[in-house]
C-alpha atoms as a PDB file:
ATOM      1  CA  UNK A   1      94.098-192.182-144.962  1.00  0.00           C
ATOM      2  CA  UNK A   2      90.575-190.350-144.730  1.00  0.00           C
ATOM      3  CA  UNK A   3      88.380-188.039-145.631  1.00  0.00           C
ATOM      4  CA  UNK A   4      84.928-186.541-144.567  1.00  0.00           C
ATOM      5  CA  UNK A   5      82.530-184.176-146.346  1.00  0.00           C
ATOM      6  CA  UNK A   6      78.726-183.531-144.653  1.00  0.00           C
ATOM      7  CA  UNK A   7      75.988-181.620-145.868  1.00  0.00           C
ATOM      8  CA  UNK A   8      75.212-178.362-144.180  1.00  0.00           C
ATOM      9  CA  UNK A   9      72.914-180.379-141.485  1.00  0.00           C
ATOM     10  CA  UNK A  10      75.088-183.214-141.059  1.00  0.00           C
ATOM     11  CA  UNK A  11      72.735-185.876-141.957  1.00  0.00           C
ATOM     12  CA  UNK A  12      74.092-186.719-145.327  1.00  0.00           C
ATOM     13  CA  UNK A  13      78.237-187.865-145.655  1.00  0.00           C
ATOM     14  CA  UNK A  14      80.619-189.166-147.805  1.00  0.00           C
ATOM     15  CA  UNK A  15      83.934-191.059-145.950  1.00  0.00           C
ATOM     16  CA  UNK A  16      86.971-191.928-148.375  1.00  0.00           C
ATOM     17  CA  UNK A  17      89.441-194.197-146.794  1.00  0.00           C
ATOM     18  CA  UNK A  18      92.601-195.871-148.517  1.00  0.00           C
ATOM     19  CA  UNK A  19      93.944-198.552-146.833  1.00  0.00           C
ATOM     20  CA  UNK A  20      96.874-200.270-146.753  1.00  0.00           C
ATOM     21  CA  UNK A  21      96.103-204.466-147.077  1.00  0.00           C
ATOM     22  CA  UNK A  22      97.982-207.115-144.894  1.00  0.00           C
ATOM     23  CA  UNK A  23      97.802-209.054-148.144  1.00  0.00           C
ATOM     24  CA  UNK A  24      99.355-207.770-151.222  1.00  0.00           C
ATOM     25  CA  UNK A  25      97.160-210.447-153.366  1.00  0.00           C
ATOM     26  CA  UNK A  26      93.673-209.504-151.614  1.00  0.00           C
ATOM     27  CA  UNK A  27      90.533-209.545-154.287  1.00  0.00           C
ATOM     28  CA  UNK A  28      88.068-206.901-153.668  1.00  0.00           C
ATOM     29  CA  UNK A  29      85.415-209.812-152.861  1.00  0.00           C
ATOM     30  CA  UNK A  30      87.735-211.448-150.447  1.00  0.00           C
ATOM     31  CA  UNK A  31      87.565-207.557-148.542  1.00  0.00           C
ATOM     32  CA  UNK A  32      84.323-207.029-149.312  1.00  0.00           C
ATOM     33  CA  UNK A  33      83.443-210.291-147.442  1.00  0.00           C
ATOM     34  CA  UNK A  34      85.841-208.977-144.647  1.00  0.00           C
ATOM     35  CA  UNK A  35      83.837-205.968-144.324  1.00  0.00           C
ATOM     36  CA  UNK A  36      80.386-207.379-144.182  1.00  0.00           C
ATOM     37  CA  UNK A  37      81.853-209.279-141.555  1.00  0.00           C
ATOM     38  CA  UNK A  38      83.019-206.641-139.553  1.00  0.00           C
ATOM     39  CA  UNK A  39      79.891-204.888-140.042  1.00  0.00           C
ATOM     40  CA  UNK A  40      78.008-207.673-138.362  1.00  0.00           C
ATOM     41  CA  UNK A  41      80.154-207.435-135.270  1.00  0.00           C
ATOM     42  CA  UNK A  42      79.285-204.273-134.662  1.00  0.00           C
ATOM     43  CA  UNK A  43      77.345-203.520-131.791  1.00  0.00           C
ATOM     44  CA  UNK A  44      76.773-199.692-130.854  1.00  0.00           C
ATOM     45  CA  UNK A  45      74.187-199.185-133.630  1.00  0.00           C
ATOM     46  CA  UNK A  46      72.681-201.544-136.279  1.00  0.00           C
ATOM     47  CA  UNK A  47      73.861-202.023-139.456  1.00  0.00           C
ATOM     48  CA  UNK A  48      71.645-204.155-142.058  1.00  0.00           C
ATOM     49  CA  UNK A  49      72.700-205.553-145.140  1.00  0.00           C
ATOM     50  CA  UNK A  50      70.228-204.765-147.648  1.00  0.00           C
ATOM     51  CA  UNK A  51      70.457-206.164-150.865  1.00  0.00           C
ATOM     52  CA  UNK A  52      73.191-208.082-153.119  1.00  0.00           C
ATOM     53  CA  UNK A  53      76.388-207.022-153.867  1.00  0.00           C
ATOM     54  CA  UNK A  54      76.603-204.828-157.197  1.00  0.00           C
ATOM     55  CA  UNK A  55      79.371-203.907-159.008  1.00  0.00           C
ATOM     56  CA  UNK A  56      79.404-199.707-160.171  1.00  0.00           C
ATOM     57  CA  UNK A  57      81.820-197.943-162.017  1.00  0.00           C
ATOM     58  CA  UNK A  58      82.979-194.756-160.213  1.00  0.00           C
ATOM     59  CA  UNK A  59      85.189-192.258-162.137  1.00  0.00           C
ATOM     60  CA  UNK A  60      86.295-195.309-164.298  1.00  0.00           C
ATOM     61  CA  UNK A  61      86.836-197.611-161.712  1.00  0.00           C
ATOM     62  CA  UNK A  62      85.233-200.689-160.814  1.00  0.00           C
ATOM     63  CA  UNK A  63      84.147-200.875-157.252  1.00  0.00           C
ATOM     64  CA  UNK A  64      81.413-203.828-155.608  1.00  0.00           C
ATOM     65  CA  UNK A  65      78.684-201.710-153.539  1.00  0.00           C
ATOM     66  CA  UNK A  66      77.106-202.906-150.548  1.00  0.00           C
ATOM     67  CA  UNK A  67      74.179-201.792-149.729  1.00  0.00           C
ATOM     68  CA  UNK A  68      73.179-201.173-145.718  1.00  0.00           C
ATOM     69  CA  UNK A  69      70.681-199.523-143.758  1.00  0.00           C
ATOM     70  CA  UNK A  70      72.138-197.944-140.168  1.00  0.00           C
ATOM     71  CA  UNK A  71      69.730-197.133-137.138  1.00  0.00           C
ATOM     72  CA  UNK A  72      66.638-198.189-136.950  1.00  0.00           C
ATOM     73  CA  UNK A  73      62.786-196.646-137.085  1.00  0.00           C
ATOM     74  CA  UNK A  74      63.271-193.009-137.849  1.00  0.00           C
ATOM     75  CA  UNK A  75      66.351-192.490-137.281  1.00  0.00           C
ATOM     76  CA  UNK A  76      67.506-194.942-140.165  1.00  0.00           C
ATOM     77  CA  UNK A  77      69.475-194.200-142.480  1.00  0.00           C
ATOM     78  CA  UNK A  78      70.964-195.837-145.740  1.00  0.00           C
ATOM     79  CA  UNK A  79      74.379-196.182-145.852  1.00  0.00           C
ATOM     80  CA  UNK A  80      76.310-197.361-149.097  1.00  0.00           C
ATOM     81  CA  UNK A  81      79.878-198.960-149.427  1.00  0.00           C
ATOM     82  CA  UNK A  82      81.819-198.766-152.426  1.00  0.00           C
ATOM     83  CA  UNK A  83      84.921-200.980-152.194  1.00  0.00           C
ATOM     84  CA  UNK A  84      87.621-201.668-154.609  1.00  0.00           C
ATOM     85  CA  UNK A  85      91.126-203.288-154.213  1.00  0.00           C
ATOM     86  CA  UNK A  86      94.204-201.907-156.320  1.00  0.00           C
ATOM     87  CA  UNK A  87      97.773-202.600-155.874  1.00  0.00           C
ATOM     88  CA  UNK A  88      97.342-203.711-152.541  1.00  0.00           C
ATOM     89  CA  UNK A  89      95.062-200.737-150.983  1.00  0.00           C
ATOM     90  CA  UNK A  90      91.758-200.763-150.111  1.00  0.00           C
ATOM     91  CA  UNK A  91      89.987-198.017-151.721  1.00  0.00           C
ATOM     92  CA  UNK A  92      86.380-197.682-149.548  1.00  0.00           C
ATOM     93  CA  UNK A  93      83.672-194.630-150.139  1.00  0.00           C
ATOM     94  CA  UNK A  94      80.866-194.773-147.996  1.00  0.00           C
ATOM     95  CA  UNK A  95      77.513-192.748-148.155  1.00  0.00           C
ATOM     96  CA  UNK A  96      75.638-191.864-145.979  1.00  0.00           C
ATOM     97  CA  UNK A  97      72.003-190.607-146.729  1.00  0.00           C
ATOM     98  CA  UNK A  98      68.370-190.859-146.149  1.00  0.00           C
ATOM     99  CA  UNK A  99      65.399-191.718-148.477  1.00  0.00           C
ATOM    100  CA  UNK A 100      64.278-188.289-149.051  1.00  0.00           C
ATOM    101  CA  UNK A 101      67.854-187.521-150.161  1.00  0.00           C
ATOM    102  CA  UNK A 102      68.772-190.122-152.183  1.00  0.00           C
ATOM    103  CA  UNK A 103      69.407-187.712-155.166  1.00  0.00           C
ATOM    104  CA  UNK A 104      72.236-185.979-153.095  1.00  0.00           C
ATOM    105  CA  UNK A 105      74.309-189.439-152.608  1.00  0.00           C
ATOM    106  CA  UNK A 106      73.979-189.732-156.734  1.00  0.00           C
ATOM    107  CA  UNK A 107      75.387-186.574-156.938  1.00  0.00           C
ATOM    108  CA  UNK A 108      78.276-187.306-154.547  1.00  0.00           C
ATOM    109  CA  UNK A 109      78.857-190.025-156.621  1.00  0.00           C
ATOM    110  CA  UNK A 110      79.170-188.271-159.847  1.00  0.00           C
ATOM    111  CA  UNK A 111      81.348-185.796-158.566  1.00  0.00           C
ATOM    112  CA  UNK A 112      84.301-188.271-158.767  1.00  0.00           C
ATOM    113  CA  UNK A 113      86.020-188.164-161.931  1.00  0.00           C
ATOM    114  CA  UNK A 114      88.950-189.983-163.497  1.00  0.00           C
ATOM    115  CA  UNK A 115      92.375-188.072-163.043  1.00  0.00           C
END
């Protein structure tokens, strides 16, 4: 499962995916791990890892961010990973933003609440 939403010029996103683990038992490190490994295999555009791991609550959820920067030079941007492993699906958000609007990735953040 997915889901997009952009700003009005496209250069700011937010990407919700579920997905269904191999492994019913799977930690959210162990996928986290995974998906810093994938990251590094990619090869079409950049992707940095830029700091440690944190762990943020979202909507009353714990989820382990990863910080990453995509691109390069000017056209960089930051993307965050929010990752979090519950009865054997992979809840991911990712957002995508620059410096200058750093405010508007807090504020797709806090949008989530508990249900």
């Amino acid at each position: 499962y997915e889901m997009m939403s952009t700003d009005a010029t496209g250069a700011n996103n937010v990407v919700l995916t579920i997905e269904k683990l191999p492994l019913k038992n799977m930690e959210t490190e162990v996928y986290v791990q995974s998906l810093k490994t994938q990251l590094g295999k990619v090869t079409t555009i950049p992707y940095t890892i830029t700091g440690d791991d944190e762990t943020e609550s979202i909507a009353g959820k714990d989820f382990i961010k990863v910080n990453t920067q995509i691109g390069s030079g000017d056209d960089a941007k930051k993307q965050d990973y929010y990752a979090s492993v519950h009865e054997g699906r992979a809840i991911c958000i990712i957002v995508t933003y620059s410096d200058e609007t750093s405010e508007v990735a807090e504020s797709i953040l806090n949008a989530f609440t508990e249900y």
